[in-house]
PDB file of N, CA and C in Angstrom:
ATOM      1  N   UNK A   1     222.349 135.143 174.581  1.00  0.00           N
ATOM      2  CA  UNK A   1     222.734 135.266 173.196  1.00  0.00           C
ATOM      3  C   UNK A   1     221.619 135.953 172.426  1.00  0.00           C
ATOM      4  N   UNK A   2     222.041 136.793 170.971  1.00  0.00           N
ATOM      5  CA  UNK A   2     221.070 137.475 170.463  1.00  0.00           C
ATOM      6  C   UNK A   2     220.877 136.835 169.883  1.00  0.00           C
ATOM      7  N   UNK A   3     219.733 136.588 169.007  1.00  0.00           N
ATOM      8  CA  UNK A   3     219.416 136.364 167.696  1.00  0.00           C
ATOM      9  C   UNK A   3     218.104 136.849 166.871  1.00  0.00           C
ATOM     10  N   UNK A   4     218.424 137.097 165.734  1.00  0.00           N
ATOM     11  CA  UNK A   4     217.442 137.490 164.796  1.00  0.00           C
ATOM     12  C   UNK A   4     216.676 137.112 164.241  1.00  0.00           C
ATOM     13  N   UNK A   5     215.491 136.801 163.961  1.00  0.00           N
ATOM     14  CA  UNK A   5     214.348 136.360 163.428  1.00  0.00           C
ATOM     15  C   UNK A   5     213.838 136.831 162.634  1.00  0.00           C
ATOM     16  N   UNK A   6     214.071 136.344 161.175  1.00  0.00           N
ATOM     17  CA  UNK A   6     213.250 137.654 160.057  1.00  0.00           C
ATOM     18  C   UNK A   6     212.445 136.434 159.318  1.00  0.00           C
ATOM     19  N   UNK A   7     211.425 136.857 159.185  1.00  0.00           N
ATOM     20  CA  UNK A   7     210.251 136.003 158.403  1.00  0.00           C
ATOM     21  C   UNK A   7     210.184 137.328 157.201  1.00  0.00           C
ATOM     22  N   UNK A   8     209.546 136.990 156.296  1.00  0.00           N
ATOM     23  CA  UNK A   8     208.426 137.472 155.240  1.00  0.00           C
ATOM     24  C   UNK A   8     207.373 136.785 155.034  1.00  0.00           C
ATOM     25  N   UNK A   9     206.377 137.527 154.789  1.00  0.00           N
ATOM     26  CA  UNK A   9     204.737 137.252 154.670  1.00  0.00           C
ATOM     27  C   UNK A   9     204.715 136.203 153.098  1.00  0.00           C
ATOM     28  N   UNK A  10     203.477 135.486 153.142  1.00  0.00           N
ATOM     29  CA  UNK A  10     203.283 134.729 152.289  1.00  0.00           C
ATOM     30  C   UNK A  10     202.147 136.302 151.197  1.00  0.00           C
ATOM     31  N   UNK A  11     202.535 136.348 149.762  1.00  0.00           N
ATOM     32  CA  UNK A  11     201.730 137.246 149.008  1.00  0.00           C
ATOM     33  C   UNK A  11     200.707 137.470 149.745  1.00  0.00           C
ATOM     34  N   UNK A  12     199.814 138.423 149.080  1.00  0.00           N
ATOM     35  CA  UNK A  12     198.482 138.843 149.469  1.00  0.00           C
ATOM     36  C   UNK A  12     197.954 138.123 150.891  1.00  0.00           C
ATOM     37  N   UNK A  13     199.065 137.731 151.847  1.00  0.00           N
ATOM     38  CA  UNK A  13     198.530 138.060 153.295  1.00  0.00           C
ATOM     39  C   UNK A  13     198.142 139.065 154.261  1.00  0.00           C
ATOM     40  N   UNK A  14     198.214 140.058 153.981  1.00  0.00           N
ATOM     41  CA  UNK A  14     198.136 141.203 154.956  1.00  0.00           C
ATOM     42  C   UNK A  14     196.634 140.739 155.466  1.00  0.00           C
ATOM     43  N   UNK A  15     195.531 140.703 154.895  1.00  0.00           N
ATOM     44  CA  UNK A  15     194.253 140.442 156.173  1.00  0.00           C
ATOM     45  C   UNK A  15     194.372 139.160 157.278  1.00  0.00           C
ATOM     46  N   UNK A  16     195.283 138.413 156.539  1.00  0.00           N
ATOM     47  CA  UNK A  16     196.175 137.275 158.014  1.00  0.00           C
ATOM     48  C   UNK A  16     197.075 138.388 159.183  1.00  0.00           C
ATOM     49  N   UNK A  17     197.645 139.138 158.580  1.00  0.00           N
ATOM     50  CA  UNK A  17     198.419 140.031 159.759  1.00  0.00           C
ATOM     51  C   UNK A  17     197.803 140.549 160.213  1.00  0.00           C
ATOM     52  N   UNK A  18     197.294 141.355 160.174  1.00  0.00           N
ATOM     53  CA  UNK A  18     195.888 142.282 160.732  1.00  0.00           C
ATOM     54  C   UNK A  18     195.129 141.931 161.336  1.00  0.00           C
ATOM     55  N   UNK A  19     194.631 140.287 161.238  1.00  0.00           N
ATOM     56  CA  UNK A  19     193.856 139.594 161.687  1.00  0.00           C
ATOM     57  C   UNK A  19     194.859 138.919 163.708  1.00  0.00           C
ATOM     58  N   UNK A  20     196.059 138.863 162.845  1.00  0.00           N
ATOM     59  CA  UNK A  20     196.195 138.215 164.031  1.00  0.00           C
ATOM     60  C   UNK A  20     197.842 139.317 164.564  1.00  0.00           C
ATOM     61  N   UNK A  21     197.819 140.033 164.474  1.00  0.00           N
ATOM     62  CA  UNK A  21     198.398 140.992 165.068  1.00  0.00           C
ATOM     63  C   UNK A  21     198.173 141.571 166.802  1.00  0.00           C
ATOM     64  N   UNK A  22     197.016 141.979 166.927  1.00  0.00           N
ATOM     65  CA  UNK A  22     196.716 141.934 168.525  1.00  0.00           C
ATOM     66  C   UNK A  22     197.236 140.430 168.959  1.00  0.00           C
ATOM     67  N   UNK A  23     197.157 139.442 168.873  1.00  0.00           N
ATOM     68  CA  UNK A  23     197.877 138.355 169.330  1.00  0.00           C
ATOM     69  C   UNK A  23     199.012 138.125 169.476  1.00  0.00           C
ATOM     70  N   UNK A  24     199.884 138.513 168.032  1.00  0.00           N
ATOM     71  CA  UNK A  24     201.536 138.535 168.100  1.00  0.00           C
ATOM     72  C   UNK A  24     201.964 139.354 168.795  1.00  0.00           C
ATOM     73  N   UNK A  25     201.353 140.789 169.219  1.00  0.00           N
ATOM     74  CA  UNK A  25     202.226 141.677 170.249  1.00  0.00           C
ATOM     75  C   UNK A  25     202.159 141.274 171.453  1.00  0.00           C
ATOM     76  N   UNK A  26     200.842 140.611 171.932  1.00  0.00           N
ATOM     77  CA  UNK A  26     200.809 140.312 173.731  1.00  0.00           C
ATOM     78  C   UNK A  26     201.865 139.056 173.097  1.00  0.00           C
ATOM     79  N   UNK A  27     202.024 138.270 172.185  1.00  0.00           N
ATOM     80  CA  UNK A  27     203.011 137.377 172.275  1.00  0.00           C
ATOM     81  C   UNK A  27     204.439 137.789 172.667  1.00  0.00           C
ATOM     82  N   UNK A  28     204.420 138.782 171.983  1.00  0.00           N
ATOM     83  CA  UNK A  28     205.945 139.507 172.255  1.00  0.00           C
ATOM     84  C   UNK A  28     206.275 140.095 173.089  1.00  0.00           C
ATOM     85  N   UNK A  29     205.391 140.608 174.088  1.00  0.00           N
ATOM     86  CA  UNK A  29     205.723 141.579 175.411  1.00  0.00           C
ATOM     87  C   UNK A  29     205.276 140.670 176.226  1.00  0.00           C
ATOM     88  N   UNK A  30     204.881 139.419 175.962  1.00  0.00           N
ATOM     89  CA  UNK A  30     204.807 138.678 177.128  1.00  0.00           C
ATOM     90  C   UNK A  30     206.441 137.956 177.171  1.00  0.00           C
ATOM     91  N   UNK A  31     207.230 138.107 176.452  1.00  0.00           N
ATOM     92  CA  UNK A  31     208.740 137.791 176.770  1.00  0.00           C
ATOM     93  C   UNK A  31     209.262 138.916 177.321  1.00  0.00           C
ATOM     94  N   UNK A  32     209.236 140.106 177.825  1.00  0.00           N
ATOM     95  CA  UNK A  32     209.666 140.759 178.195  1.00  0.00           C
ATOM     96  C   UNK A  32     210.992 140.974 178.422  1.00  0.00           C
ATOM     97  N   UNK A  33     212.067 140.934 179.283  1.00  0.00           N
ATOM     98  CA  UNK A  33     213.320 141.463 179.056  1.00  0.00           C
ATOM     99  C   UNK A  33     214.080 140.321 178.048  1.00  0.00           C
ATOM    100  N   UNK A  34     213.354 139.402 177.406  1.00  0.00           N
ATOM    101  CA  UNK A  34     214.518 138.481 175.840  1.00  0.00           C
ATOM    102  C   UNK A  34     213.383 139.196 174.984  1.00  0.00           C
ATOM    103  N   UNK A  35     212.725 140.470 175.141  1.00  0.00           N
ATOM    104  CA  UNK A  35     212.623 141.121 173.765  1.00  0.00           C
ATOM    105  C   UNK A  35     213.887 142.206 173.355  1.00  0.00           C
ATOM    106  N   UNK A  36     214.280 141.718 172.497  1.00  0.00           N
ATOM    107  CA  UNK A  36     215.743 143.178 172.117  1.00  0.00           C
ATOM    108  C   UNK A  36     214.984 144.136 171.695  1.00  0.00           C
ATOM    109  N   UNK A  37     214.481 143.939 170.498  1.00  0.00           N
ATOM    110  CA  UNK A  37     213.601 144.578 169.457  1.00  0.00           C
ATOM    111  C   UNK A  37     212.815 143.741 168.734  1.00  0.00           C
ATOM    112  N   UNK A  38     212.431 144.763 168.076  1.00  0.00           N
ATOM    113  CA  UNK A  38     210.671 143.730 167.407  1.00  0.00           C
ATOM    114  C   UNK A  38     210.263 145.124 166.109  1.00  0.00           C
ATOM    115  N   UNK A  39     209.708 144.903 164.921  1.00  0.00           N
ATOM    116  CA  UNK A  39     208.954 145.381 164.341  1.00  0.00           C
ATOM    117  C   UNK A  39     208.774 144.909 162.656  1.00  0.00           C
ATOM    118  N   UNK A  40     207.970 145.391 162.205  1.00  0.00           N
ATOM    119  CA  UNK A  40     207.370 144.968 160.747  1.00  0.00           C
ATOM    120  C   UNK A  40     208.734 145.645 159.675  1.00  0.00           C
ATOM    121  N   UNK A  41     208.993 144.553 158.759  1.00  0.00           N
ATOM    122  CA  UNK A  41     209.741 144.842 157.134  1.00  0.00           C
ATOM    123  C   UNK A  41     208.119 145.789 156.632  1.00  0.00           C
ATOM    124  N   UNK A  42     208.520 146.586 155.623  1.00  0.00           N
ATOM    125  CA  UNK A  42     207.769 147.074 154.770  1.00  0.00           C
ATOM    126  C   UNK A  42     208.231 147.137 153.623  1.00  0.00           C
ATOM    127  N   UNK A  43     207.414 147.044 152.519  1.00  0.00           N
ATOM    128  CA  UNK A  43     207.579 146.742 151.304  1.00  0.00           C
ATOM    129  C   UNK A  43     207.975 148.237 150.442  1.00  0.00           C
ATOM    130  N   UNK A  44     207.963 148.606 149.442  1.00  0.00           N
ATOM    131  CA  UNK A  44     208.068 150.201 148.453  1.00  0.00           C
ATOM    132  C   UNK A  44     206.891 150.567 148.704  1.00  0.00           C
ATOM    133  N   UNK A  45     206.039 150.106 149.308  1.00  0.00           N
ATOM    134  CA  UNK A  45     204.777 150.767 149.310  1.00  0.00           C
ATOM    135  C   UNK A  45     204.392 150.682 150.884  1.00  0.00           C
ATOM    136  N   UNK A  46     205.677 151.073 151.813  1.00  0.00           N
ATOM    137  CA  UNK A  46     205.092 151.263 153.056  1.00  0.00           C
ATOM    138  C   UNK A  46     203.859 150.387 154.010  1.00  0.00           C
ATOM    139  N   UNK A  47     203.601 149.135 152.885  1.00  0.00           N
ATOM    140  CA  UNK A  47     202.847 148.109 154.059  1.00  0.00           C
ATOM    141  C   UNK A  47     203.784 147.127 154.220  1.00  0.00           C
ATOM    142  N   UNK A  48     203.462 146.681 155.497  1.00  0.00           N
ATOM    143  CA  UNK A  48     203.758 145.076 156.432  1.00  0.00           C
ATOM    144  C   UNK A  48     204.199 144.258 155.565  1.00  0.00           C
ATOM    145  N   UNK A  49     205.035 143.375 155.304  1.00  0.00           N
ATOM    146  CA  UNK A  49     205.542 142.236 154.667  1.00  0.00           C
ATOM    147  C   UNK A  49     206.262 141.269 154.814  1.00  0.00           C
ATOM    148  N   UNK A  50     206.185 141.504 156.387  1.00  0.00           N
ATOM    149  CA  UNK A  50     207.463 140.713 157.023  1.00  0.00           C
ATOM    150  C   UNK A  50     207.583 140.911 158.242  1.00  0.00           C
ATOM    151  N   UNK A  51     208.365 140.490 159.272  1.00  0.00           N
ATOM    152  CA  UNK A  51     209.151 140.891 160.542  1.00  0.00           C
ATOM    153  C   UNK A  51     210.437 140.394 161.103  1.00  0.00           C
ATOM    154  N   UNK A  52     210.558 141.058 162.210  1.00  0.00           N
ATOM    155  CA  UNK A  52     212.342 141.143 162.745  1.00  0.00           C
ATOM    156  C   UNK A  52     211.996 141.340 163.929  1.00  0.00           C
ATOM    157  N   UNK A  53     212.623 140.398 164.416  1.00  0.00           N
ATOM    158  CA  UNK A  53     211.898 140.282 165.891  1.00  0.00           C
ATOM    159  C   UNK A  53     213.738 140.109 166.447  1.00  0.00           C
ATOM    160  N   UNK A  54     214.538 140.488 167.556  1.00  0.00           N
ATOM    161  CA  UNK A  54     215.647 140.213 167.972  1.00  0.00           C
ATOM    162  C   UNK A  54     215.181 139.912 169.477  1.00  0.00           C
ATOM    163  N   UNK A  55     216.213 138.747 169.588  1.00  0.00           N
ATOM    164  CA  UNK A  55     215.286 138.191 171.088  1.00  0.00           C
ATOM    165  C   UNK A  55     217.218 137.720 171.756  1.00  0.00           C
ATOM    166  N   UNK A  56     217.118 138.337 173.263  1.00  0.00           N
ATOM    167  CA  UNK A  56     217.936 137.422 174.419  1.00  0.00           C
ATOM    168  C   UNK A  56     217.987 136.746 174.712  1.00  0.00           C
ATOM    169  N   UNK A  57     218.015 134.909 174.233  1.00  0.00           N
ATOM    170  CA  UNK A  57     217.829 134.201 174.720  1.00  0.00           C
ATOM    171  C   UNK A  57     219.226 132.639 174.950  1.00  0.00           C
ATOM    172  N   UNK A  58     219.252 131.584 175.698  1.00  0.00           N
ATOM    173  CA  UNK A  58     220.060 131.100 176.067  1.00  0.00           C
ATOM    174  C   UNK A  58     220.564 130.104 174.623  1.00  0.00           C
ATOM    175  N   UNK A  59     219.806 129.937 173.741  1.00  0.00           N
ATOM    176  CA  UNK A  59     220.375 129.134 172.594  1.00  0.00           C
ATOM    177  C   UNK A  59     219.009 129.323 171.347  1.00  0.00           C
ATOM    178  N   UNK A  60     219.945 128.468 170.162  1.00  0.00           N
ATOM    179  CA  UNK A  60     218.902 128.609 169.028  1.00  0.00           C
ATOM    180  C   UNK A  60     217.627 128.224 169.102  1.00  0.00           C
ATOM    181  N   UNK A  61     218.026 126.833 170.492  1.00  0.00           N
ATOM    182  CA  UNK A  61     216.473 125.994 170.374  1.00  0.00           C
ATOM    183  C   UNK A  61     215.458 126.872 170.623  1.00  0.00           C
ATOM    184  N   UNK A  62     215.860 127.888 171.857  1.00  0.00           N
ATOM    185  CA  UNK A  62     214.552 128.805 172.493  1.00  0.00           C
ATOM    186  C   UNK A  62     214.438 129.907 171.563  1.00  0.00           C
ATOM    187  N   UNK A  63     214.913 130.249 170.748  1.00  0.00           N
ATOM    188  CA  UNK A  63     214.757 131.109 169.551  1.00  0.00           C
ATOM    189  C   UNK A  63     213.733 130.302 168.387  1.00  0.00           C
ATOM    190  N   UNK A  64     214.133 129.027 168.383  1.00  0.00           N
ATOM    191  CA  UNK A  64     213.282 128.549 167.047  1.00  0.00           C
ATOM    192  C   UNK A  64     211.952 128.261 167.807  1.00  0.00           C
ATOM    193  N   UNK A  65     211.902 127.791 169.238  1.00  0.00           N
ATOM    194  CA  UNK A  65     210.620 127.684 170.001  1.00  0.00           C
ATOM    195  C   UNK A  65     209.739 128.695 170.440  1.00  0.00           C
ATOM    196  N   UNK A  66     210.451 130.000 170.315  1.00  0.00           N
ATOM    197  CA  UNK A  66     209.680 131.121 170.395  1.00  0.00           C
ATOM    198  C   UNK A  66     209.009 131.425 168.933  1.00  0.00           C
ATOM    199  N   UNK A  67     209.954 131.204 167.794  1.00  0.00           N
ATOM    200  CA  UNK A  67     209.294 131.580 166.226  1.00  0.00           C
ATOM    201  C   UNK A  67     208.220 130.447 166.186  1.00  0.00           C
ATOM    202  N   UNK A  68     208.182 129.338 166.620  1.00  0.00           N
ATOM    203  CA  UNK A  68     207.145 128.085 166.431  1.00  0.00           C
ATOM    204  C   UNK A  68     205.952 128.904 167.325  1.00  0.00           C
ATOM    205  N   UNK A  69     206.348 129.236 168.264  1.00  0.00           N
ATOM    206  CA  UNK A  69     204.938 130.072 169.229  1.00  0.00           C
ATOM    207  C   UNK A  69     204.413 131.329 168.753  1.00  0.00           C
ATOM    208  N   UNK A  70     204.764 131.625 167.927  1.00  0.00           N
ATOM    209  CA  UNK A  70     203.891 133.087 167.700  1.00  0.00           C
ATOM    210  C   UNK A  70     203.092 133.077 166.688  1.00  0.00           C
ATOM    211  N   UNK A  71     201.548 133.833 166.987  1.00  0.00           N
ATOM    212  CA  UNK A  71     200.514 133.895 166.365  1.00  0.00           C
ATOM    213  C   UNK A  71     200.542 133.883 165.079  1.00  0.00           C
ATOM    214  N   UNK A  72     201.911 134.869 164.443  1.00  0.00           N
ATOM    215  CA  UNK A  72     201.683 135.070 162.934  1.00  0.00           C
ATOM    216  C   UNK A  72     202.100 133.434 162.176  1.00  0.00           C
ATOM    217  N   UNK A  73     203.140 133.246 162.870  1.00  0.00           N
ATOM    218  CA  UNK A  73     203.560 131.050 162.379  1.00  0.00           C
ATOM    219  C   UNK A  73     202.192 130.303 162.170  1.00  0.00           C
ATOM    220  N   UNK A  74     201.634 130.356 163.348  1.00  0.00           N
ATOM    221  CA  UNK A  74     200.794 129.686 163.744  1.00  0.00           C
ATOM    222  C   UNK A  74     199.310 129.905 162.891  1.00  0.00           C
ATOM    223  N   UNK A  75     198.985 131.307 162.313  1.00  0.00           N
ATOM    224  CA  UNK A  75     198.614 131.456 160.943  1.00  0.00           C
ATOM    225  C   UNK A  75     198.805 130.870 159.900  1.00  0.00           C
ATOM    226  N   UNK A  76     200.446 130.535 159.593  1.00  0.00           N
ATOM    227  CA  UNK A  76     200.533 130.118 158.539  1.00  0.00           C
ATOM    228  C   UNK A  76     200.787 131.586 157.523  1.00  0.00           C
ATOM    229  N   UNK A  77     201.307 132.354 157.647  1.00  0.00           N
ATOM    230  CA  UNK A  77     201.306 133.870 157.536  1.00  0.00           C
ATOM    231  C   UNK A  77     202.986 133.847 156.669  1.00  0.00           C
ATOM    232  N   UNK A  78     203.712 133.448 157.176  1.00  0.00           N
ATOM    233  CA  UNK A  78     205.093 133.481 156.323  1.00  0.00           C
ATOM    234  C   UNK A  78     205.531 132.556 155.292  1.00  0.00           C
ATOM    235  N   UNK A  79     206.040 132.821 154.198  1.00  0.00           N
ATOM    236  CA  UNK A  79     206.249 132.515 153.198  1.00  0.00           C
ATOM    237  C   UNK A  79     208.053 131.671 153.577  1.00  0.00           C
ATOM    238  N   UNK A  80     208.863 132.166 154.401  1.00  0.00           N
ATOM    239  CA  UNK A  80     210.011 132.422 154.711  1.00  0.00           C
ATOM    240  C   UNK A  80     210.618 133.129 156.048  1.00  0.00           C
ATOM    241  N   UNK A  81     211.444 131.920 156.734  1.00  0.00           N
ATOM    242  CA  UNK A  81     212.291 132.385 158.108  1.00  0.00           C
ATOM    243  C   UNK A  81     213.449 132.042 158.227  1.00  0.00           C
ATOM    244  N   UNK A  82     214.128 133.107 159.179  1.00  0.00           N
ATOM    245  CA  UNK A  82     215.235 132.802 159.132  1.00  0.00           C
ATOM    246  C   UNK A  82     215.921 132.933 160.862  1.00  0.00           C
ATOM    247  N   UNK A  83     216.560 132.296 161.224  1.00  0.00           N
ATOM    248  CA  UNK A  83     216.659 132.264 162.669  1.00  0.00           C
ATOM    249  C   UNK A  83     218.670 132.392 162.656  1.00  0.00           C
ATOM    250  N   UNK A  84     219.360 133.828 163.203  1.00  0.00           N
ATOM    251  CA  UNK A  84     220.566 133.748 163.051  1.00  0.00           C
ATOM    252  C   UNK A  84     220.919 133.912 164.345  1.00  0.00           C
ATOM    253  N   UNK A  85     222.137 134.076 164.765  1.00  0.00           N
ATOM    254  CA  UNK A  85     222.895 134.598 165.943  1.00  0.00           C
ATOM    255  C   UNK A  85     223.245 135.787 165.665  1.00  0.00           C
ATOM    256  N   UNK A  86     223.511 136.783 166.866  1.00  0.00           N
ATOM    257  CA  UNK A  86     223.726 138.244 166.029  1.00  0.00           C
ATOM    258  C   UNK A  86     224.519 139.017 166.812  1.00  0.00           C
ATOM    259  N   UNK A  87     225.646 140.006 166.837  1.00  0.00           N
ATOM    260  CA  UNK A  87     226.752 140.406 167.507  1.00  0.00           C
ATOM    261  C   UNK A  87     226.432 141.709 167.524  1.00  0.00           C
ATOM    262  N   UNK A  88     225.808 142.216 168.392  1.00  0.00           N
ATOM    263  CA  UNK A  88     225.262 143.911 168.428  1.00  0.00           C
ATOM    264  C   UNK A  88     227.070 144.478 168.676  1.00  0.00           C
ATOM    265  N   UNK A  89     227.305 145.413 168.005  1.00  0.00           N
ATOM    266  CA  UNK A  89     228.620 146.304 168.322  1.00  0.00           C
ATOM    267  C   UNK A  89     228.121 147.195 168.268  1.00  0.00           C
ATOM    268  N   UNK A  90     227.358 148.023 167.445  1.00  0.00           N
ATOM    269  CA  UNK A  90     227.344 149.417 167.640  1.00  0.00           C
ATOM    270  C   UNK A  90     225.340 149.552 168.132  1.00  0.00           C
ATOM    271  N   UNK A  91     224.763 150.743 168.417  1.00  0.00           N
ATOM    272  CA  UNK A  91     226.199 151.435 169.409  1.00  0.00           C
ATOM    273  C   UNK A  91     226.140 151.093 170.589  1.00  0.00           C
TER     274      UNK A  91
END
């Protein structure tokens, strides 16, 4: 099953992302084929403010246990998450 993972950053965090960014990617390619996709929201001004992470996995629990495991959570870095199910049709 897919699901989507969109956080946003807590204000004036970006030196928390930056800081712990080399961490969240080996986090994310260490799931390897339940990564769908992965990358940063940006704000009107083209910086980081968020992410969207889409992951393969067998239910919500291992979706909310993967968002509990990653470096940027574990910062304390998001303001806001959201954990959905998601129906790729196109393309």
């Amino acid at each position: 099953m897919l699901f989507v993972i969109r956080c946003l950053d807590k204000k004036n965090h970006l030196p928390v992302r930056q800081e712990n960014r080399p961490a969240h990617v080996a986090y994310l390619k260490s799931f390897g084929e339940k990564l769908f996709a992965a990358g940063a929201i940006l704000d009107d001004n083209e910086m980081m403010c968020g992410s969207v992470v889409i992951l393969d996995v067998a239910d919500k629990a291992e979706a909310e246990a993967f968002a509990a495991g990653d470096p940027y959570a574990k910062a304390g870095l998001f303001e806001q998450r959201s954990i959905d199910r998601w129906n790729k049709v196109l393309p």
